[in-house]
C-alpha atoms as a PDB file:
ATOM      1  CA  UNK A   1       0.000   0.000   0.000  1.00  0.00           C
ATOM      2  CA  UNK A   2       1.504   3.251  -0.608  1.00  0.00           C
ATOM      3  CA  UNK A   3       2.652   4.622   2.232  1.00  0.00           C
ATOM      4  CA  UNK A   4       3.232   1.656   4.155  1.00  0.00           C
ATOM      5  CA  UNK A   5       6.212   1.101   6.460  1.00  0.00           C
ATOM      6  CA  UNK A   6       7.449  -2.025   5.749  1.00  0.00           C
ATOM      7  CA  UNK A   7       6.720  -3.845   9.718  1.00  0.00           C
ATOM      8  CA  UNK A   8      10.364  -5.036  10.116  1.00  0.00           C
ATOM      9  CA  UNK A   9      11.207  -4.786  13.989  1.00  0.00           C
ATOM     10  CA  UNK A  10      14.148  -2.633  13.218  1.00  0.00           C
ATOM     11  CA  UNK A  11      11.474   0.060  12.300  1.00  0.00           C
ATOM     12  CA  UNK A  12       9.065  -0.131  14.234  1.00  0.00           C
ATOM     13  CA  UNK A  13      10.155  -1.893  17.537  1.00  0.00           C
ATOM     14  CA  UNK A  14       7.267  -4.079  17.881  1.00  0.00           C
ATOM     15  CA  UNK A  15       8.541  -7.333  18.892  1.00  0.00           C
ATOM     16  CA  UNK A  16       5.639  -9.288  17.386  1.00  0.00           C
ATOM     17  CA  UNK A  17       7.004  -7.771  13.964  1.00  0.00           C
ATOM     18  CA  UNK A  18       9.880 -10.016  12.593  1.00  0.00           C
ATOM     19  CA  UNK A  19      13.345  -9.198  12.567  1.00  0.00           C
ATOM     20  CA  UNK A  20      15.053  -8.822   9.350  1.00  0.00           C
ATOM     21  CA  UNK A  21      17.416 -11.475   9.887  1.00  0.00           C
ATOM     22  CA  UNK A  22      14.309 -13.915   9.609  1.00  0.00           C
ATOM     23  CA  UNK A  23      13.285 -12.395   6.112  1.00  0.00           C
ATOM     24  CA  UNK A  24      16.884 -12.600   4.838  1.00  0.00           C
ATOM     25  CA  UNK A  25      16.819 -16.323   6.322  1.00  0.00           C
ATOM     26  CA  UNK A  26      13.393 -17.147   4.582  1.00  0.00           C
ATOM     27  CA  UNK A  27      14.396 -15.820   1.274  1.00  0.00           C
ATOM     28  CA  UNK A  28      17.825 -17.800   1.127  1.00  0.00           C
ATOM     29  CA  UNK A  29      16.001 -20.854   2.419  1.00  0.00           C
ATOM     30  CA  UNK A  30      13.459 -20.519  -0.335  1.00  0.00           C
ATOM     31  CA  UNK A  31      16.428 -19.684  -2.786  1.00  0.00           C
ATOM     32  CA  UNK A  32      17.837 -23.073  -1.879  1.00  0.00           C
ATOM     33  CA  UNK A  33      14.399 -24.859  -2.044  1.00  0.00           C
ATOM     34  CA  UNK A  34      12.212 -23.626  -4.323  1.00  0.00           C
ATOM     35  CA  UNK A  35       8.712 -23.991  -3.740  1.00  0.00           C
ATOM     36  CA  UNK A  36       7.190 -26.550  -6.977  1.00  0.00           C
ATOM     37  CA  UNK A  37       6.484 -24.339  -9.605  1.00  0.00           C
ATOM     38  CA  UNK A  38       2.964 -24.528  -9.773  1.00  0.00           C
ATOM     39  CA  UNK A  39       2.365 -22.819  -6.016  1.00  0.00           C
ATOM     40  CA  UNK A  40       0.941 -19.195  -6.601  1.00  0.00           C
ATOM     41  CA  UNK A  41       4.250 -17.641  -5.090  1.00  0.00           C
ATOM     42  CA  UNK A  42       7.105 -19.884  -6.321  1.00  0.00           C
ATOM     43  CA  UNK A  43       7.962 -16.907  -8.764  1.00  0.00           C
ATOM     44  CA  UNK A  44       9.597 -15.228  -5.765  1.00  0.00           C
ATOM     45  CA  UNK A  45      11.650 -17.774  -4.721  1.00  0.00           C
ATOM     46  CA  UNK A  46      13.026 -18.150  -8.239  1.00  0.00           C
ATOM     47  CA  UNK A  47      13.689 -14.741  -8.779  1.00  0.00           C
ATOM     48  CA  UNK A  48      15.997 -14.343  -5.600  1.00  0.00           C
ATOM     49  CA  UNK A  49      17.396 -18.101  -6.422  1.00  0.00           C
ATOM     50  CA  UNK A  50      18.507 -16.278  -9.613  1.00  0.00           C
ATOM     51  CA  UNK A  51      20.169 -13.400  -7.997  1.00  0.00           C
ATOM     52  CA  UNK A  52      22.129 -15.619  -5.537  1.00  0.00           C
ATOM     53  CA  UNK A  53      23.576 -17.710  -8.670  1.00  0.00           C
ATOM     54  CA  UNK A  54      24.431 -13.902 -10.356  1.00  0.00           C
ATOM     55  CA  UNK A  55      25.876 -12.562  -7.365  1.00  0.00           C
ATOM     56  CA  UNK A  56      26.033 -14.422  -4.055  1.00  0.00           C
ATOM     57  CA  UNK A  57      24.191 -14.381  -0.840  1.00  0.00           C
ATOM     58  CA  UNK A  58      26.003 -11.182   0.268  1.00  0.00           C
ATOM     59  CA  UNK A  59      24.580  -8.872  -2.026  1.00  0.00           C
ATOM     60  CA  UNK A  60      20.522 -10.207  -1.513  1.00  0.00           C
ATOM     61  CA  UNK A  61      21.043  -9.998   2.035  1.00  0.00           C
ATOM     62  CA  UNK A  62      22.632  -5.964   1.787  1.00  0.00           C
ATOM     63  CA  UNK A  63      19.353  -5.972  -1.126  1.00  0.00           C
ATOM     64  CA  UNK A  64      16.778  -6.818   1.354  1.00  0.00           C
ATOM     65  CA  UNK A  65      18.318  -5.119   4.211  1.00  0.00           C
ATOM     66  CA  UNK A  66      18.659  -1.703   1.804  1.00  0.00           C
ATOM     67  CA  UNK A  67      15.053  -2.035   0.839  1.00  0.00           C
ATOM     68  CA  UNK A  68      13.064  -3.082   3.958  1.00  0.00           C
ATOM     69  CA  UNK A  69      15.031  -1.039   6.755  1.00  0.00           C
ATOM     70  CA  UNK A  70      16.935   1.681   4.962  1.00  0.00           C
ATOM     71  CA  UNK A  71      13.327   2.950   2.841  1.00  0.00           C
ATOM     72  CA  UNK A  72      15.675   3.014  -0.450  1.00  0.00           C
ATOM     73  CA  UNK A  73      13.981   1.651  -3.179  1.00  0.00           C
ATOM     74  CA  UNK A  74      14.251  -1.667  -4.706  1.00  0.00           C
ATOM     75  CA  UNK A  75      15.931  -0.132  -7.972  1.00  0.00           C
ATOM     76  CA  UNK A  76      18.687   1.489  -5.787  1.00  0.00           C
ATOM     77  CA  UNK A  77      19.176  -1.220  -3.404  1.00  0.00           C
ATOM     78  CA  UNK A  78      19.733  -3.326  -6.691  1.00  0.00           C
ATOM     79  CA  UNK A  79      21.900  -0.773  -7.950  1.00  0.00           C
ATOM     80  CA  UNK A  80      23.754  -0.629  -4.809  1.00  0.00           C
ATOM     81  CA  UNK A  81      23.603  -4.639  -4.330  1.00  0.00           C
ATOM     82  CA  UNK A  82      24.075  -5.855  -8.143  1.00  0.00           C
ATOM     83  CA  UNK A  83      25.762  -2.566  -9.397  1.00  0.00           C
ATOM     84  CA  UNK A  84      24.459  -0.433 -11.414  1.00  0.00           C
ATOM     85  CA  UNK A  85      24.002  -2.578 -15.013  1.00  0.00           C
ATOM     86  CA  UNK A  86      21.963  -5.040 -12.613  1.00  0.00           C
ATOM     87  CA  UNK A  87      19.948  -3.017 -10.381  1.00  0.00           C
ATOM     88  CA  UNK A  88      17.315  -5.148 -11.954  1.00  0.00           C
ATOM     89  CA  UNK A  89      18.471  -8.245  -8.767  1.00  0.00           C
ATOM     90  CA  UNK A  90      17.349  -5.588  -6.813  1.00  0.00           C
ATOM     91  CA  UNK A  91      13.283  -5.339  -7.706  1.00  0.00           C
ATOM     92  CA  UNK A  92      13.425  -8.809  -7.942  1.00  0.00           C
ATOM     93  CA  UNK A  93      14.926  -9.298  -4.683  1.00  0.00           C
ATOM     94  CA  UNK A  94      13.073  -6.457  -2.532  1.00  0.00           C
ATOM     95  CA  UNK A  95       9.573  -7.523  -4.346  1.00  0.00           C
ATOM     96  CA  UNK A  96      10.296 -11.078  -2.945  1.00  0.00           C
ATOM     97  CA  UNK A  97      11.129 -10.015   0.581  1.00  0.00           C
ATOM     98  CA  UNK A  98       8.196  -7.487   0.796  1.00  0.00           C
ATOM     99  CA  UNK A  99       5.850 -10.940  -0.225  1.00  0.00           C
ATOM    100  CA  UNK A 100       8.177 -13.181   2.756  1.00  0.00           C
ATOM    101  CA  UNK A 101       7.510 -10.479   4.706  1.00  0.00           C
ATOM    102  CA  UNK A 102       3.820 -10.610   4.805  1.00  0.00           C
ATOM    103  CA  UNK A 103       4.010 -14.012   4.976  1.00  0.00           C
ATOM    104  CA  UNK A 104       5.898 -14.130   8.022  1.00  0.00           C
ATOM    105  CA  UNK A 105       3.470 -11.130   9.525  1.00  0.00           C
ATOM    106  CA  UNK A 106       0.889 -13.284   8.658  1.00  0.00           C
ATOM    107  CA  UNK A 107       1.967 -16.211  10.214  1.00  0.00           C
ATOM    108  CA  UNK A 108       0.564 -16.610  14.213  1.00  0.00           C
ATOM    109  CA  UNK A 109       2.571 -15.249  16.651  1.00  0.00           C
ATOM    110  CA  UNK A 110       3.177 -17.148  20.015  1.00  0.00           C
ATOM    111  CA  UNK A 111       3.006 -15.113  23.438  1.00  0.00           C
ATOM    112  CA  UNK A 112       6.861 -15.615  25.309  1.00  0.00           C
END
């Protein structure tokens, strides 16, 4: 939604938002195993598979971290991430993390 901050716990402090460190591990577990292509979101977990083959689980971590708790956008976290001839990582990557981030929001939280 525009507008939105993206509910990271780094921004907002609220511990029943998740850290970023559990996006980051999400969308390199997801890199590694894929989701079968026919489930509805499997497209994410390709396109950050892709960008860890191109460049390396450094730069998609320093992409999602750019894009979800630094507000820069996913064009110039790819830039930043990918360089500047393949900022295109970057939309790919930060659109993937903004989708395992509402999944993770959405999952239930349990009470400590």
């Amino acid at each position: 939604m525009p507008g939105e901050v993206y509910r990271v716990q780094e921004n907002t402090g609220n511990p029943v938002h998740p850290f970023i460190e559990e996006v980051v591990s999400l969308a390199l577990d997801r890199a590694a195993d894929p989701r079968p292509s026919g489930h509805q979101d499997s497209h994410f977990d390709e396109y950050v598979r892709g960008a860890v083959e191109y460049a390396g689980e450094a730069a998609v971590k320093e992409a999602i971290r750019l894009s979800l708790t630094k507000g820069v956008t996913h064009r110039m976290a790819g830039r930043e991430a990918f360089g500047d001839d393949d900022y295109v990582y970057g939309i790919h990557v930060g659109v993937a993390a903004i989708a395992y981030l509402c999944e993770l929001n959405s999952e239930p939280q349990i009470d400590p």
